[in-house]
Protein backbone atom coordinates (compact mmCIF):
# COMPACT_ATOMS: atom_id res chain seq x y z
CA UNK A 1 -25.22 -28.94 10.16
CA UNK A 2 -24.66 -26.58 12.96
CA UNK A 3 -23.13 -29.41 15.27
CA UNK A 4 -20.75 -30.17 12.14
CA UNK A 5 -19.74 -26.43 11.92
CA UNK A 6 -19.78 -26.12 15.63
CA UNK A 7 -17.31 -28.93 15.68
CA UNK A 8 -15.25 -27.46 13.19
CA UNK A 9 -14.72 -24.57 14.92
CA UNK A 10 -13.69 -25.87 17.84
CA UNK A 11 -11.61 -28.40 16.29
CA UNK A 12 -9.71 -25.28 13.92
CA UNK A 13 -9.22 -23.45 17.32
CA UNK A 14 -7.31 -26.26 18.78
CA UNK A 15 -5.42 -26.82 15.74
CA UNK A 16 -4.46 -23.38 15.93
CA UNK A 17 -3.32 -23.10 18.94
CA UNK A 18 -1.16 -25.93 18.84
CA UNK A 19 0.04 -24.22 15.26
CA UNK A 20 1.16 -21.01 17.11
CA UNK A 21 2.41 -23.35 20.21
CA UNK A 22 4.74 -25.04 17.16
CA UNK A 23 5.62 -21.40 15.36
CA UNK A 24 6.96 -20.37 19.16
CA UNK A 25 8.84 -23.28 19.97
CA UNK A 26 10.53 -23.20 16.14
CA UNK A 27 8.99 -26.62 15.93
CA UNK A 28 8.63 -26.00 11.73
CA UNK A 29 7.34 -29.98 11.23
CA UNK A 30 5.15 -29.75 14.18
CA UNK A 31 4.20 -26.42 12.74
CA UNK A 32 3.47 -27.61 9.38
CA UNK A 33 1.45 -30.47 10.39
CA UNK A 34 -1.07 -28.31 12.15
CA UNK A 35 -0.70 -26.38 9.04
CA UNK A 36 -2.19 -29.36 6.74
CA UNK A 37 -5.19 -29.70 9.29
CA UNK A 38 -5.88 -26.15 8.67
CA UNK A 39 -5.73 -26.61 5.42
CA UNK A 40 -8.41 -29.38 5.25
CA UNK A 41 -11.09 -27.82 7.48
CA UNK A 42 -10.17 -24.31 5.44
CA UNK A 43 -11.15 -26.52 2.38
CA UNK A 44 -15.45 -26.33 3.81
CA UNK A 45 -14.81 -23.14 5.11
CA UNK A 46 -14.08 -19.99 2.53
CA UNK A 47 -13.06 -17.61 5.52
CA UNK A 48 -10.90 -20.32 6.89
CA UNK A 49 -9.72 -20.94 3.30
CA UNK A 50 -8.92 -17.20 3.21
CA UNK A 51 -6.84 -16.56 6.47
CA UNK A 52 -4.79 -20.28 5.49
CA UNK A 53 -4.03 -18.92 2.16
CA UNK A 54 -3.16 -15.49 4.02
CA UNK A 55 -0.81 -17.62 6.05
CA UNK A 56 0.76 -19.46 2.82
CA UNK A 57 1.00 -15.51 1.82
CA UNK A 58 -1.50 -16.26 -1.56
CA UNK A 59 -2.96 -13.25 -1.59
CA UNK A 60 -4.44 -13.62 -4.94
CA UNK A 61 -6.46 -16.78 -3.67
CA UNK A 62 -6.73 -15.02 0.11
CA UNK A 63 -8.51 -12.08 -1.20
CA UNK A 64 -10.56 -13.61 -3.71
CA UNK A 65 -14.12 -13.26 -2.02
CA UNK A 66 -14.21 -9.66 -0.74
CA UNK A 67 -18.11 -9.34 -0.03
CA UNK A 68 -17.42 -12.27 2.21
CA UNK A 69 -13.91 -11.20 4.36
CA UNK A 70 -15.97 -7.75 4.38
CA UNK A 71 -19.02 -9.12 6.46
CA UNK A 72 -16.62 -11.75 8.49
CA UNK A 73 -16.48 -10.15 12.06
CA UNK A 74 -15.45 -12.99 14.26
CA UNK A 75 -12.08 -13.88 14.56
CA UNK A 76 -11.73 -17.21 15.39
CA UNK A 77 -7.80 -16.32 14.25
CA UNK A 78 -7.82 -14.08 17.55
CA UNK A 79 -4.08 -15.37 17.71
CA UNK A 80 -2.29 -13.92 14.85
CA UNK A 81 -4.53 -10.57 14.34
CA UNK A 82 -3.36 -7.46 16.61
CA UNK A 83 -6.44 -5.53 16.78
CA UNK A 84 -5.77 -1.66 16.00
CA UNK A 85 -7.82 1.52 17.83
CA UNK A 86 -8.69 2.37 14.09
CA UNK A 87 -10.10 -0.97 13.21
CA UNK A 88 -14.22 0.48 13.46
CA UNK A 89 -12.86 3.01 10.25
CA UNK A 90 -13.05 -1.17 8.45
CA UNK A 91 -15.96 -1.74 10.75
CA UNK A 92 -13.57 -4.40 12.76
CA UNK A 93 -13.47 -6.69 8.87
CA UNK A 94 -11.44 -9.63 7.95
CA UNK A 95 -10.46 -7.78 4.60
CA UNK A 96 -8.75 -5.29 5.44
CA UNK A 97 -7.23 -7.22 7.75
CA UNK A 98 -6.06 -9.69 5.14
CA UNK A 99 -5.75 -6.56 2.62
CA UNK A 100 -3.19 -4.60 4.46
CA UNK A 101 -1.23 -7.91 5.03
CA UNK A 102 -1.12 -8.37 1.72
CA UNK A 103 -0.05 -4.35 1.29
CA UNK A 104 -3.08 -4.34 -1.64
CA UNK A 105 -4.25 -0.92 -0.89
CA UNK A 106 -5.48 0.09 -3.74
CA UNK A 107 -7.57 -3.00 -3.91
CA UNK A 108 -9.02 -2.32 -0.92
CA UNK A 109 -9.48 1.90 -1.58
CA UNK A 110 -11.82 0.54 -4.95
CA UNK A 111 -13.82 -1.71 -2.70
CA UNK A 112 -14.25 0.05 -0.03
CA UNK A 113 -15.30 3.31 -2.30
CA UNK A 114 -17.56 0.98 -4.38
CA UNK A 115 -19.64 0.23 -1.11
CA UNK A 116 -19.47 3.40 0.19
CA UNK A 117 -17.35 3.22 3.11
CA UNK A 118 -15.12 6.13 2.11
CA UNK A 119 -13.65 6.94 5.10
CA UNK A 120 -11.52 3.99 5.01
CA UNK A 121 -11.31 4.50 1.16
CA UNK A 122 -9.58 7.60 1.49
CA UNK A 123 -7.40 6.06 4.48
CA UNK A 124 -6.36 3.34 2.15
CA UNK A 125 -5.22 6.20 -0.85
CA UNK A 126 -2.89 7.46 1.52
CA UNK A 127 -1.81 3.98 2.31
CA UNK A 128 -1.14 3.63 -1.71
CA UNK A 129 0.69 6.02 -2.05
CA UNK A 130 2.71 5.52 1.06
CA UNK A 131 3.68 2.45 -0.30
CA UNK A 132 4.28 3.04 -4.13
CA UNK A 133 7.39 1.42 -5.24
CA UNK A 134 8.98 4.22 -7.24
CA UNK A 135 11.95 6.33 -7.31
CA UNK A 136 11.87 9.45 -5.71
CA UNK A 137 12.75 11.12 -9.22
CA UNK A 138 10.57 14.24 -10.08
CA UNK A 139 8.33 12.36 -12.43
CA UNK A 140 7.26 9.56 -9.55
CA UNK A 141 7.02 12.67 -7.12
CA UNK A 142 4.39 14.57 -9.72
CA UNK A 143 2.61 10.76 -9.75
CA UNK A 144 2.33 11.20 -5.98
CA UNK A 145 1.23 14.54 -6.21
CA UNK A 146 -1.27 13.99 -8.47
CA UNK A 147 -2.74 10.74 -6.74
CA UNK A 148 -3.19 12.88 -3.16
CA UNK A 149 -4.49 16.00 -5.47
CA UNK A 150 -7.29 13.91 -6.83
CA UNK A 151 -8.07 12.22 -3.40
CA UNK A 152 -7.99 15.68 -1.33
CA UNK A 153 -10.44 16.85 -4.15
CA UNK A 154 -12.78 13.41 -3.63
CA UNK A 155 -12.42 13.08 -0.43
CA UNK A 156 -12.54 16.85 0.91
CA UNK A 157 -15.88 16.25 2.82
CA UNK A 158 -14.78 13.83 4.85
CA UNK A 159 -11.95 14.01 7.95
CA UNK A 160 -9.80 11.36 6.56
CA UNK A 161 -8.62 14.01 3.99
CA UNK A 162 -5.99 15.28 6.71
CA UNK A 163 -4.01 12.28 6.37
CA UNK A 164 -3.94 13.27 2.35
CA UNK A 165 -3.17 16.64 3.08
CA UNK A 166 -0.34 15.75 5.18
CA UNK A 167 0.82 13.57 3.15
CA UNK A 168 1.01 15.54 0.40
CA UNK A 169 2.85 18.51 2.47
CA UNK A 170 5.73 15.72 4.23
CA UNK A 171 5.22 11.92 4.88
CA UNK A 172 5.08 11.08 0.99
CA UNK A 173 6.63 13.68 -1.50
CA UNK A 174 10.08 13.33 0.72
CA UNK A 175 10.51 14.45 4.29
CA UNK A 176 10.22 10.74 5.42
């Protein structure tokens, strides 16, 4: 078994590299071919699974095993993910890596509250309501309001709550 995953491994790493070799060279049926080899090794692997069905931009199917992106800290995928100075706040995971490509915040703020990790909870509010898709009318504004309210109020023990704070003074209720 460990040969067989060893092998695996190895083989996905050379697939993807000749993927991203393709993607560069705007060699699409090179690209996609790659991309079908992916796809079967990512069919005995759920973390491969996940970062081939971030790729095809399923997010739904991509984020459907969050215990399991949340304990993945190896990153075989070293290609496509830019690593961030913040990344420890996620403890260096593969779902919020996968969450924030998706731009499911608030998916990620309940999970990461529900185990505890709010710190990056409280980072992903402000994220949410950053990125709410409403009009600036004074209605969506009291929505705003009212989301960094409650999570200044949650969250007040914690330094994360700045980034609430300050969004609720510029970045979000208007002086973008």
């Amino acid at each position: 078994v460990a040969l067989s995953l060893t092998v695996s491994a190895t083989d996905y790493d050379t697939i993807w590299k000749k993927y991203c070799e393709a993607v560069e060279k705007d060699m699409y049926q090179d690209a996609q071919e790659q991309l079908q080899k992916i796809e079967k090794l990512a069919e005995k692997d759920p973390v491969l699974a996940a970062v081939y069905y971030t790729i095809k931009q399923d997010y739904d199917k991509a984020l459907a095993n969050p215990d399991l992106l949340a304990r993945e800290k190896s990153t075989p995928w070293k290609r496509i993910i830019n690593k961030g100075a913040d990344d420890a706040l996620w403890n260096n995971d593969l779902l919020s890596i996968i969450g924030h490509q998706a731009g499911r915040y608030g998916f990620l703020k309940e999970y990461y509250d529900s185990i505890g990790n709010r710190k990056a909870a409280c980072v992903e509010l402000f994220f949410e309501v950053r990125n709410l898709d409403i009009s600036n009318d004074e209605l969506s504004m009291t929505h705003k309001r009212q989301m960094l309210e409650s999570g200044m109020q949650r969250y007040k023990d914690i330094e994360e709550v700045a980034l609430l704070a300050r969004g609720y003074g510029f970045e979000v209720i208007g002086n973008e």
